[in-house]
C-alpha atoms as a PDB file:
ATOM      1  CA  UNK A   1      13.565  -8.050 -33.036  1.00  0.00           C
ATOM      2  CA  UNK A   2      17.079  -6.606 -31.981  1.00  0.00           C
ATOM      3  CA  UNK A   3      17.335  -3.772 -34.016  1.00  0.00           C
ATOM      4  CA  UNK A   4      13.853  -3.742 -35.892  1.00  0.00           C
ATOM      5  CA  UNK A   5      13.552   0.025 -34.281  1.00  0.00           C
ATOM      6  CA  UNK A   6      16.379   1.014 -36.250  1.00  0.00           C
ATOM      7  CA  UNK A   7      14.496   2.624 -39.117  1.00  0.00           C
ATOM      8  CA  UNK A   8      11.592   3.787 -37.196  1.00  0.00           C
ATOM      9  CA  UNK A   9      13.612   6.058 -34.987  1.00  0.00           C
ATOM     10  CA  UNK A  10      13.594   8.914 -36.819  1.00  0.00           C
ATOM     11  CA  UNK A  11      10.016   9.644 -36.702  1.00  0.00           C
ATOM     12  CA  UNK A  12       9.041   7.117 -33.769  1.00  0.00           C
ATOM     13  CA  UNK A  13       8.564  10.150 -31.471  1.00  0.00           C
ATOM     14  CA  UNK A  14       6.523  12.190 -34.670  1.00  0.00           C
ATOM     15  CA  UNK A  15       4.312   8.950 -34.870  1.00  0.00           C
ATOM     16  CA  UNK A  16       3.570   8.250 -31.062  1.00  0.00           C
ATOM     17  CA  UNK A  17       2.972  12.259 -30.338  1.00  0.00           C
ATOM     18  CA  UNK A  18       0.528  11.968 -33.591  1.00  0.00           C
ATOM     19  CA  UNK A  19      -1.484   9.482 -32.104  1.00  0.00           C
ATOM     20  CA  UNK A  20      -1.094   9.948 -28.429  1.00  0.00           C
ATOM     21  CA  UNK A  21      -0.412  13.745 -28.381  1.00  0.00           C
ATOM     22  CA  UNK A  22       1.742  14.203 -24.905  1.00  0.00           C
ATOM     23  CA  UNK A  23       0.102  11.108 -22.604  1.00  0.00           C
ATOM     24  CA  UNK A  24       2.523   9.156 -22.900  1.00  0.00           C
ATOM     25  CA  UNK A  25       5.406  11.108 -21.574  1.00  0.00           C
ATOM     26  CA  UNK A  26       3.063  12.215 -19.194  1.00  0.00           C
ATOM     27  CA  UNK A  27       3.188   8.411 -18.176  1.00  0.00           C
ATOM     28  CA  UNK A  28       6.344   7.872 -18.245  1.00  0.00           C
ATOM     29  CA  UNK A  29       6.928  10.898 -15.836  1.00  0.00           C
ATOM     30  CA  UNK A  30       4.114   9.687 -13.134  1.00  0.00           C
ATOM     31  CA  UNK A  31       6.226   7.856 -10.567  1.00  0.00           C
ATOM     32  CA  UNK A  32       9.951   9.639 -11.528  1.00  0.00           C
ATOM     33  CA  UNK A  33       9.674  11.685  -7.805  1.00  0.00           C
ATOM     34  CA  UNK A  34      10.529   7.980  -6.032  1.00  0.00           C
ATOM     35  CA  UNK A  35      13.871   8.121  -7.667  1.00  0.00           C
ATOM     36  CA  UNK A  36      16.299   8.836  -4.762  1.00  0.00           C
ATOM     37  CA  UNK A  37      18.920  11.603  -4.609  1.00  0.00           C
ATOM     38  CA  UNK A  38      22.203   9.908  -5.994  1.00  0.00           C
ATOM     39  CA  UNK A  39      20.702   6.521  -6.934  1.00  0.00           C
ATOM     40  CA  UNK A  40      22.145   4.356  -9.610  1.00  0.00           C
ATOM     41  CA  UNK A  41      18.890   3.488 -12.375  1.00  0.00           C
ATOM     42  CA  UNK A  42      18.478   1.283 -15.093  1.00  0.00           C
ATOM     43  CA  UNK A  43      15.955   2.187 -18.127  1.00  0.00           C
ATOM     44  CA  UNK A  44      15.563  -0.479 -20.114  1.00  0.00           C
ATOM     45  CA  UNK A  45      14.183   0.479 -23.582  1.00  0.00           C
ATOM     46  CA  UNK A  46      14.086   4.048 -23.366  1.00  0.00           C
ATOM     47  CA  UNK A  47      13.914   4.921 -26.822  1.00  0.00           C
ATOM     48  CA  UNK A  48      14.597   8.311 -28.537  1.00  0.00           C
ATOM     49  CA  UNK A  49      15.436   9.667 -24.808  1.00  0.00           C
ATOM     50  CA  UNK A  50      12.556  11.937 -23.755  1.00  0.00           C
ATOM     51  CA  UNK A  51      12.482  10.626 -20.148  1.00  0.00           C
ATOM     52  CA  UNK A  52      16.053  11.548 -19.841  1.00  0.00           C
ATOM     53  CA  UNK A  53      15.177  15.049 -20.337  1.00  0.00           C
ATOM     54  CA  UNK A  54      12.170  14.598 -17.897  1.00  0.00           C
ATOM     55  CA  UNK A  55      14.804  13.179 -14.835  1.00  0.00           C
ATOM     56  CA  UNK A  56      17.197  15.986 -15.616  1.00  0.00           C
ATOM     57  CA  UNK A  57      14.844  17.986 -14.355  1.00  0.00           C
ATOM     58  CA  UNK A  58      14.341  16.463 -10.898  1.00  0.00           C
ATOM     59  CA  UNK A  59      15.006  18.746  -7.986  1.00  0.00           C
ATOM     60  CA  UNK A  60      18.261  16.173  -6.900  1.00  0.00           C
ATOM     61  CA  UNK A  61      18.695  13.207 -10.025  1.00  0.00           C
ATOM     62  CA  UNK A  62      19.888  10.389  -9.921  1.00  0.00           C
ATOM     63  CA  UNK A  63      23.726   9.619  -9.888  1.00  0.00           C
ATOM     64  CA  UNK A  64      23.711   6.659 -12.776  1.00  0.00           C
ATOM     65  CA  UNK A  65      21.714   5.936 -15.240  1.00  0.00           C
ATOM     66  CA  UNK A  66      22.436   2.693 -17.619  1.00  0.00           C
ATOM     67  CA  UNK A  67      20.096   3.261 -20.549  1.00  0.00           C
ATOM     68  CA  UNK A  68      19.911   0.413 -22.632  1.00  0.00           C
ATOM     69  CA  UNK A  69      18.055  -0.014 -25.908  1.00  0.00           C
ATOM     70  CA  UNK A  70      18.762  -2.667 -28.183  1.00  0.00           C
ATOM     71  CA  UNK A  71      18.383   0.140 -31.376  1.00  0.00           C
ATOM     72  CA  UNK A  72      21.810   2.057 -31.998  1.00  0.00           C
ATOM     73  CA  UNK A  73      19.515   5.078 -33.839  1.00  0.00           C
ATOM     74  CA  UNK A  74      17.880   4.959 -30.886  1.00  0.00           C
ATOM     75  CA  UNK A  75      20.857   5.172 -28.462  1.00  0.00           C
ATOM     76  CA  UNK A  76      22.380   7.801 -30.931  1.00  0.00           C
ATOM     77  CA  UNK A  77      18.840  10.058 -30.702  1.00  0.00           C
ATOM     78  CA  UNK A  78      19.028   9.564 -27.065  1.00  0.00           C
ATOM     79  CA  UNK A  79      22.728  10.633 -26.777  1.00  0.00           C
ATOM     80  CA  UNK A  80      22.142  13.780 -29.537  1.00  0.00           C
ATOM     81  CA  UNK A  81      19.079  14.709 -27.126  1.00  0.00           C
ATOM     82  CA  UNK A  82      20.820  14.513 -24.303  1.00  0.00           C
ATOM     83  CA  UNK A  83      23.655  16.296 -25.449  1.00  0.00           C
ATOM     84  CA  UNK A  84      21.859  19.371 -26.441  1.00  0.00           C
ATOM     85  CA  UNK A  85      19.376  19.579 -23.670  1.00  0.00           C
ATOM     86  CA  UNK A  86      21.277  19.331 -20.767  1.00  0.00           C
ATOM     87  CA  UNK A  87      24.468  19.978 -18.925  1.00  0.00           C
ATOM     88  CA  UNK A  88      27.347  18.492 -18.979  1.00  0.00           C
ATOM     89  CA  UNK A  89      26.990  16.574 -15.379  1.00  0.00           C
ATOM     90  CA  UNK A  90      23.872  14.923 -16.471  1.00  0.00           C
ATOM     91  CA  UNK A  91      25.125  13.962 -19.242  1.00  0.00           C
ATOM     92  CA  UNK A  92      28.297  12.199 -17.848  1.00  0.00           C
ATOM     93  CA  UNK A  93      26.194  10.136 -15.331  1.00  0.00           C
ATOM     94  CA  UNK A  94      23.844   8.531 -18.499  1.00  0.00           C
ATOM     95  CA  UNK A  95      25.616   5.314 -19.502  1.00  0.00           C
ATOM     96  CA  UNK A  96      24.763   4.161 -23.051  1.00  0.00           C
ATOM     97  CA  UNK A  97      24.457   0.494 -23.548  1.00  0.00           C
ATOM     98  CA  UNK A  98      23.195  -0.431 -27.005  1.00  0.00           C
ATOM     99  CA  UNK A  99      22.584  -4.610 -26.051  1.00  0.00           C
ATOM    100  CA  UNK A 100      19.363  -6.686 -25.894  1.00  0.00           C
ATOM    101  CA  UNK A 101      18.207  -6.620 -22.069  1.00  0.00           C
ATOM    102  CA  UNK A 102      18.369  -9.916 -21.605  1.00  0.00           C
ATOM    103  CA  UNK A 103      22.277 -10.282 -22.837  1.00  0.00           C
ATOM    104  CA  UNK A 104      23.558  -7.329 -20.032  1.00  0.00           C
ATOM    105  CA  UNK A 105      23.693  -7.489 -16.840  1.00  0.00           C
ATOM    106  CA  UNK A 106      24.621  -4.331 -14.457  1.00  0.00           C
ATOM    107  CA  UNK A 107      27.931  -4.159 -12.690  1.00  0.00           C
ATOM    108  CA  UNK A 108      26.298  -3.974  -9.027  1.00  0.00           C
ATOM    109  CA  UNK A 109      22.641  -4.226  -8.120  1.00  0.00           C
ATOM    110  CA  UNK A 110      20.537  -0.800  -9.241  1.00  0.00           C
ATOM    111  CA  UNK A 111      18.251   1.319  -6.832  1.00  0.00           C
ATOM    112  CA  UNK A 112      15.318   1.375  -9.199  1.00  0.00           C
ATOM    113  CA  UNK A 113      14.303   0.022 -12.648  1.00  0.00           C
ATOM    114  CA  UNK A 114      12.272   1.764 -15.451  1.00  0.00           C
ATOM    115  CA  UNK A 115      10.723  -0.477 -18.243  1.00  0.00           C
ATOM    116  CA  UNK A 116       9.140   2.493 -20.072  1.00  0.00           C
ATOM    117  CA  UNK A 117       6.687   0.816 -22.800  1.00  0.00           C
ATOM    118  CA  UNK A 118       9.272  -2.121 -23.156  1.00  0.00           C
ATOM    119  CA  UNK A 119       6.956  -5.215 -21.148  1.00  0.00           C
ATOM    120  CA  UNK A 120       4.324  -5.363 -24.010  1.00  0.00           C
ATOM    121  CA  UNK A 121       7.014  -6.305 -26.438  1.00  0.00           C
ATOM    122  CA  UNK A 122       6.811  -9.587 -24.712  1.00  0.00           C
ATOM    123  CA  UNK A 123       4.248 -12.609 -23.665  1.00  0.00           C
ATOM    124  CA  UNK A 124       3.819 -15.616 -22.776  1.00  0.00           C
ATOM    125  CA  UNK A 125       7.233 -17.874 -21.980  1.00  0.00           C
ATOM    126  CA  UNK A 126       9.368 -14.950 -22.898  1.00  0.00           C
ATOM    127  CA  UNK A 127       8.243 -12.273 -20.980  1.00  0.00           C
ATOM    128  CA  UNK A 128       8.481 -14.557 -17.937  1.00  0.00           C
ATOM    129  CA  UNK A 129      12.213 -14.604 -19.080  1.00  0.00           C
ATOM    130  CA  UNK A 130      12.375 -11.559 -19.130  1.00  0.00           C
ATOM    131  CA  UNK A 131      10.740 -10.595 -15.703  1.00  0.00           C
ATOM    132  CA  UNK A 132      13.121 -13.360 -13.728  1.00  0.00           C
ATOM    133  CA  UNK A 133      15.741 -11.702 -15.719  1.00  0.00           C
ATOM    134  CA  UNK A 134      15.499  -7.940 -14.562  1.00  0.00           C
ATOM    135  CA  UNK A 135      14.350  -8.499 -11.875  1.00  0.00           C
ATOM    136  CA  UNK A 136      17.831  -9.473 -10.090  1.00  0.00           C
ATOM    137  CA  UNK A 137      19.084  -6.316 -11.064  1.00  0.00           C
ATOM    138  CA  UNK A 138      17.454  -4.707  -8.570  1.00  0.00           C
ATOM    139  CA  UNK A 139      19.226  -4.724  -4.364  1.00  0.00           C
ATOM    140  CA  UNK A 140      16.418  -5.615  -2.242  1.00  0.00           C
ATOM    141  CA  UNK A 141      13.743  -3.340  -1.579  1.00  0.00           C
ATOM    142  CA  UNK A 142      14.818  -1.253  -4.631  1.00  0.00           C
ATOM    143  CA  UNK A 143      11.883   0.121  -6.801  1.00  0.00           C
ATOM    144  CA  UNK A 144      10.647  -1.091 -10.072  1.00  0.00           C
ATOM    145  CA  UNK A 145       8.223   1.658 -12.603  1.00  0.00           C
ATOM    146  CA  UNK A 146       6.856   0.296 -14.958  1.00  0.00           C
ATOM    147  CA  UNK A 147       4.888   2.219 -17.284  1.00  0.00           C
ATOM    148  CA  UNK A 148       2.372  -0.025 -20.133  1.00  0.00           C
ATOM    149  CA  UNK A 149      -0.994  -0.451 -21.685  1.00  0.00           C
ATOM    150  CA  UNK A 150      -3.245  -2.641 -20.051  1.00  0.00           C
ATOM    151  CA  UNK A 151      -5.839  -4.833 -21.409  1.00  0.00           C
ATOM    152  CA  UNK A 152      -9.827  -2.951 -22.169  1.00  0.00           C
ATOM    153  CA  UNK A 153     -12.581  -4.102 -22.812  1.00  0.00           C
ATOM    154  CA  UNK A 154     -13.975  -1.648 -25.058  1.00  0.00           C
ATOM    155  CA  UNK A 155     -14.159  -2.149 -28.892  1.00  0.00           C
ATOM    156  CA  UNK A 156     -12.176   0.524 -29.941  1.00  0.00           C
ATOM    157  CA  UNK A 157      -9.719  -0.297 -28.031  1.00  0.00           C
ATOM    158  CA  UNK A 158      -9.019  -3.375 -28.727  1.00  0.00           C
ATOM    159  CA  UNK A 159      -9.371  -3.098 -32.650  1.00  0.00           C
ATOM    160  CA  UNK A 160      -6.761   0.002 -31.652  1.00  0.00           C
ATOM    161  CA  UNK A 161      -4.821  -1.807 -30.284  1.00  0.00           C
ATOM    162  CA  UNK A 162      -4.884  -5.212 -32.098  1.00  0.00           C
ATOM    163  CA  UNK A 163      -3.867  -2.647 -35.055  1.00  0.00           C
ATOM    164  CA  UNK A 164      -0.896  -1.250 -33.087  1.00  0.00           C
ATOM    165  CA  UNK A 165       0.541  -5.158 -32.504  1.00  0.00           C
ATOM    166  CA  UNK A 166       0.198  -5.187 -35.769  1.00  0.00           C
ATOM    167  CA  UNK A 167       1.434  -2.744 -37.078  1.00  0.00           C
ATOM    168  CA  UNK A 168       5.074  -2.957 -35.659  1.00  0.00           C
ATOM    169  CA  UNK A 169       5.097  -6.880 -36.107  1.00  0.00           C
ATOM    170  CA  UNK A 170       5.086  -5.745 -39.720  1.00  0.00           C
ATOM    171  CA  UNK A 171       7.609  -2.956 -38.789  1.00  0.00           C
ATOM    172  CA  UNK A 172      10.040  -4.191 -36.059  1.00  0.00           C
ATOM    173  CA  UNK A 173       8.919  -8.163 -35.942  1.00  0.00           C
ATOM    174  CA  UNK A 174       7.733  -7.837 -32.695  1.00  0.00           C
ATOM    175  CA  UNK A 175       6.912 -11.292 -31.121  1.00  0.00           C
ATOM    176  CA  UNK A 176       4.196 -10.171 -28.770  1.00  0.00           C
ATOM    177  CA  UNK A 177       0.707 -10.163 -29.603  1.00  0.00           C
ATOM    178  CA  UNK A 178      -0.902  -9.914 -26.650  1.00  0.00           C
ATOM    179  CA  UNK A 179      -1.135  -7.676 -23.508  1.00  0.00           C
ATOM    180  CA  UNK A 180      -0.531  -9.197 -20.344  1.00  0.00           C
ATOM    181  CA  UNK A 181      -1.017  -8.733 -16.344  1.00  0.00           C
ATOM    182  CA  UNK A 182       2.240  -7.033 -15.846  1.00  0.00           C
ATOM    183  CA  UNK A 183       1.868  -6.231 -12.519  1.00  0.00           C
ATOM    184  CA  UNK A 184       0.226  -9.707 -11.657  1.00  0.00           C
ATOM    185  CA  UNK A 185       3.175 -11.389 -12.452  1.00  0.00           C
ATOM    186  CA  UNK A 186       6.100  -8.849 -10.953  1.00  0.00           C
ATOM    187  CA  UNK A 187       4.160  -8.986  -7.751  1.00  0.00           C
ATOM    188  CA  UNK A 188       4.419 -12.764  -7.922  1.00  0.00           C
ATOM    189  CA  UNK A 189       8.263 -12.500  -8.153  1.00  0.00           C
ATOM    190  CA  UNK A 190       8.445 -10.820  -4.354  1.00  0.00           C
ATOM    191  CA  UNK A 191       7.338  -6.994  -5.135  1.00  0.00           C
ATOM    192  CA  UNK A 192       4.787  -4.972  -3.559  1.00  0.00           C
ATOM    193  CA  UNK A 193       2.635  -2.291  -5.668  1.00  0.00           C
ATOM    194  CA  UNK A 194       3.063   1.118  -3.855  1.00  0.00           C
ATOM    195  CA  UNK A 195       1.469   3.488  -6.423  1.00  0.00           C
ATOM    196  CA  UNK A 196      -0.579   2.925  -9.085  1.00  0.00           C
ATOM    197  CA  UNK A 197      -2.055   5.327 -11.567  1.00  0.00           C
ATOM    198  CA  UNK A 198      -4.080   4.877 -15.131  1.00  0.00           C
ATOM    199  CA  UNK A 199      -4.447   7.210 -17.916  1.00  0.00           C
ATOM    200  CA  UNK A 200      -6.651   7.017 -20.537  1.00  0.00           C
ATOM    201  CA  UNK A 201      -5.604   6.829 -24.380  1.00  0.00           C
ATOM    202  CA  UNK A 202      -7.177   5.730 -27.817  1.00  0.00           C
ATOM    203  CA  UNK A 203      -5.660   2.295 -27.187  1.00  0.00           C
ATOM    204  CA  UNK A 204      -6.960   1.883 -23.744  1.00  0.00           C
ATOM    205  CA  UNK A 205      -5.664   2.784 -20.253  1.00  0.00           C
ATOM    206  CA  UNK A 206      -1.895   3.178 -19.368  1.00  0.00           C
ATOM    207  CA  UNK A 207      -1.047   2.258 -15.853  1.00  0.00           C
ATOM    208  CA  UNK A 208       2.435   4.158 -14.391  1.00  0.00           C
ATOM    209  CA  UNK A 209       3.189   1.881 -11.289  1.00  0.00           C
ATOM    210  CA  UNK A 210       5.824   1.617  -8.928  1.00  0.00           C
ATOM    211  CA  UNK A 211       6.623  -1.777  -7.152  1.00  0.00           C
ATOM    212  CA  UNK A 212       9.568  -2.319  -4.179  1.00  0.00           C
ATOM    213  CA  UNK A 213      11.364  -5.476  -4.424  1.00  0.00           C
ATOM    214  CA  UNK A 214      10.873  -7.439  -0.805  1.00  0.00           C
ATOM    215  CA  UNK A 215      14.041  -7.483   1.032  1.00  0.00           C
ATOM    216  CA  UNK A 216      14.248 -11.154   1.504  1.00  0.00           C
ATOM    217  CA  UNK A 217      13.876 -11.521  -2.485  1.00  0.00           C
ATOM    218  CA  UNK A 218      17.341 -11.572  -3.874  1.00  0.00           C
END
């Protein structure tokens, strides 16, 4: 799966705007006001870079941002959009990391986390992996967004979504195919949920929530 984004970048954002029109972002952008003043962030599988422009716009951002995606079209989308959207301080504090999450490892421990759409790439054995991994990232009682479809019970959306998994096993060889109880499981690792919001789509809900790390959870 490492680089199986590679040739969907170009029109990833054309597709997902096509068949979500502007929820998504809207998502993604739920829970960004937690992000303190000078704070060092991680965003783990950020794409094309649309949330970048979304934190550039926060009255105070952040001070570092490691964006990692394990796509180098995406990285180079994200660093072309970031380059002609913004100035040149917020560009100099994004740090682009083109590596597999669970191969990197941050130099110190980050304020906050953001796993934008990047959990339901994941079940099962490996996405507990992958939750024990990023998880240390974070100092103690820093904040964790996550932003990802949940399970529904209605008919269209599973077929819908059954259809997405599909679809980008086919395109990307994505392992998953299943959602799972994201924040069941990060809460079990020593986080508490303190906002939670769901918005509707053609797949099913999307929950934006933020979780702190407990302090005595290194």
């Amino acid at each position: 799966m490492e680089n199986g984004y590679d040739w969907l970048a170009p029109i990833y954002d054309r597709l997902a705007q096509l068949v979500f029109g502007q929820r998504l972002q809207i998502a993604q952008a739920q829970h960004l006001h937690h992000l303190s003043p000078g704070s060092k962030v991680v965003i783990v599988g950020g794409g094309s870079g649309s949330i970048l422009d979304v934190i550039a716009k926060l009255p105070v951002p952040p001070g570092t941002i490691y964006y990692i995606d394990s796509s180098p079209r995406m990285i180079a989308l994200a660093k072309q959009r970031l380059a002609v959207g913004n100035d040149a301080a917020s560009a100099q504090s994004v740090h682009f990391i083109d590596a597999s999450a669970d191969r990197w490892q941050p130099p110190e421990p980050v304020d906050a986390l953001l796993t934008p759409f990047f959990l339901d790439c994941f079940d099962g054995v490996r996405l507990a992996q992958m939750l024990d991994h990023l998880h240390q990232w974070l100092r103690p009682d820093g904040l964790w967004l996550v932003t990802d479809f949940i399970k529904s019970d209605r008919i269209i959306h599973r077929i819908t979504m059954a259809a997405m998994f599909a679809f980008f096993r086919f395109t990307t060889a994505l392992q998953s195919r299943q959602l799972e109880n994201y924040g069941a499981k990060i809460t079990a690792l020593g986080f508490i949920s303190l906002d939670r919001r769901s918005l509707n789509t053609i797949a099913g809900p999307v929950i934006s929530e933020v979780f702190q790390k407990m302090p005595h959870h290194q």
